[in-house]
C-alpha atoms as a PDB file:
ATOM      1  CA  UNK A   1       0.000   0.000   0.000  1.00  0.00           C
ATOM      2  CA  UNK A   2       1.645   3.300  -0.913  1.00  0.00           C
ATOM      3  CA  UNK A   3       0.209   6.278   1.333  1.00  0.00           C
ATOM      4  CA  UNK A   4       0.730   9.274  -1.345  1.00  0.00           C
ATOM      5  CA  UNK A   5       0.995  12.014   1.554  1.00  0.00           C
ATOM      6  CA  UNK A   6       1.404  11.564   5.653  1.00  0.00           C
ATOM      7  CA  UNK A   7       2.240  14.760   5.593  1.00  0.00           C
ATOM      8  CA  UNK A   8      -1.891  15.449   4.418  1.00  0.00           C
ATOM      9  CA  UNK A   9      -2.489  13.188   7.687  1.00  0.00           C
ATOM     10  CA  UNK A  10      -0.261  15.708   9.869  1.00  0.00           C
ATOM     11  CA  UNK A  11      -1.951  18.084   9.022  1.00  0.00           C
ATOM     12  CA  UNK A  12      -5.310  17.055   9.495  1.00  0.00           C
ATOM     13  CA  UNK A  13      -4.298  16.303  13.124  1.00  0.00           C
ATOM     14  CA  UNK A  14      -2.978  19.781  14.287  1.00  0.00           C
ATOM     15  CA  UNK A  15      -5.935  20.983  12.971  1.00  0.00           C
ATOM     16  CA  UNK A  16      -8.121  17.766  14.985  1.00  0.00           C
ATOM     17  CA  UNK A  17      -6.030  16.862  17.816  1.00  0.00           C
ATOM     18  CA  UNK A  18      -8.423  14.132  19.079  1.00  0.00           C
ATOM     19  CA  UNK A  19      -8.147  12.773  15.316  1.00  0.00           C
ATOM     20  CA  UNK A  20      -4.087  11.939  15.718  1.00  0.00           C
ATOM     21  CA  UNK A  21      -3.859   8.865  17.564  1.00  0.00           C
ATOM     22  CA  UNK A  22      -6.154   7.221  14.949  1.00  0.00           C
ATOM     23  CA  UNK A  23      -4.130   8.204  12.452  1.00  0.00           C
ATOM     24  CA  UNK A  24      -1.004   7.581  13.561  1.00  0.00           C
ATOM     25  CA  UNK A  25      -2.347   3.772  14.489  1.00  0.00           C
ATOM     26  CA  UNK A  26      -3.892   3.676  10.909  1.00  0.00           C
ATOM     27  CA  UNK A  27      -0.805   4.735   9.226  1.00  0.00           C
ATOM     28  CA  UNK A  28       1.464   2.237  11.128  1.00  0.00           C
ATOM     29  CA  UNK A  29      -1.098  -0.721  10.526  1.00  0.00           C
ATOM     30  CA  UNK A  30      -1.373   0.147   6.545  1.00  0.00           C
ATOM     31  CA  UNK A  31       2.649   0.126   6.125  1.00  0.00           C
ATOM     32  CA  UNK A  32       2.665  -3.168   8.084  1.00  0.00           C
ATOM     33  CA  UNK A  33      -0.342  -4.497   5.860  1.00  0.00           C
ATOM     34  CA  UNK A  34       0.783  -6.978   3.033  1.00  0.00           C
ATOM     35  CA  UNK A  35      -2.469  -7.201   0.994  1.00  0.00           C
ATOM     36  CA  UNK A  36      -2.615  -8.740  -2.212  1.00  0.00           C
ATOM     37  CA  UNK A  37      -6.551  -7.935  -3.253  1.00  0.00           C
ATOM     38  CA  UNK A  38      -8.803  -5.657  -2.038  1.00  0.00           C
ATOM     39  CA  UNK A  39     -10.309  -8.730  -0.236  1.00  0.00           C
ATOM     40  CA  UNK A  40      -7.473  -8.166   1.981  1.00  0.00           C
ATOM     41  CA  UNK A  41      -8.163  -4.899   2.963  1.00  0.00           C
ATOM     42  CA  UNK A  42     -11.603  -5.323   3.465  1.00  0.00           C
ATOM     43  CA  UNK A  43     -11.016  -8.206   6.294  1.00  0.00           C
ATOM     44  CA  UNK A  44      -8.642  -5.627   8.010  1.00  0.00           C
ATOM     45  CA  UNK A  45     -11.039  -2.161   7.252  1.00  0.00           C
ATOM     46  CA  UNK A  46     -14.587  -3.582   6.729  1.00  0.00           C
ATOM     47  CA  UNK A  47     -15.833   0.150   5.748  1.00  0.00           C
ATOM     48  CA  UNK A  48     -13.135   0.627   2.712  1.00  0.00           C
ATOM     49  CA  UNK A  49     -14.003   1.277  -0.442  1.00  0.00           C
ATOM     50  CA  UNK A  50     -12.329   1.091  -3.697  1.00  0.00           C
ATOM     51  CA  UNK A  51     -12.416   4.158  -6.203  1.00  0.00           C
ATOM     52  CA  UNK A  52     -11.715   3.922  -9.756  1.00  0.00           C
ATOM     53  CA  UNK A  53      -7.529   4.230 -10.531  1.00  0.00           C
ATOM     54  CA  UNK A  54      -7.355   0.724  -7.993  1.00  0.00           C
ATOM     55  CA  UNK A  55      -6.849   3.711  -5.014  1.00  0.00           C
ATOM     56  CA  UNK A  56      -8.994   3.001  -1.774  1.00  0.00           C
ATOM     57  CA  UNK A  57     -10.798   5.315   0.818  1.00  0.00           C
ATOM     58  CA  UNK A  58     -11.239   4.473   4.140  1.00  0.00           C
ATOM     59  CA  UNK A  59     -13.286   5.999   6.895  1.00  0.00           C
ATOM     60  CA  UNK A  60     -10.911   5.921   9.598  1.00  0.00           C
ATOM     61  CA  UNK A  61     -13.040   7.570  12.868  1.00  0.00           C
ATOM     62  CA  UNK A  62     -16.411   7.654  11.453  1.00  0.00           C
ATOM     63  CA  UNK A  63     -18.890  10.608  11.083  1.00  0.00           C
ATOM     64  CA  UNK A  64     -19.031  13.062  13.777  1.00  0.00           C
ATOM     65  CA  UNK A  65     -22.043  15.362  14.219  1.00  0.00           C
ATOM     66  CA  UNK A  66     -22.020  18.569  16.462  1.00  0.00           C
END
């Protein structure tokens, strides 16, 4: 899996401080991952989705209202 920016990640946290440690956790278990399919994604992130170009989104802390 190649993360195109964690610098775009960095700065989402400074701006949403309680959004870091989820990142930071997401990022490490992504560059662990060894997928081969998006099969294998899916059984780590249930709520990933693929978008055309084979690139994948993932909701990472869910929706927050308020």
């Amino acid at each position: 899996m190649r993360i195109i920016a964690r610098a775009t990640l960095r700065k989402f946290w400074e701006k949403h401080a309680d959004a870091e440690d989820v990142l930071i956790n997401w990022h490490k278990r992504v560059q662990e991952a060894d997928w081969t399919c998006f099969q294998d994604v899916k059984r780590m992130f249930a709520s990933a989705d693929v978008l055309p170009g084979n690139r994948v989104v993932f909701n990472i802390k869910g929706t927050r209202t308020g």
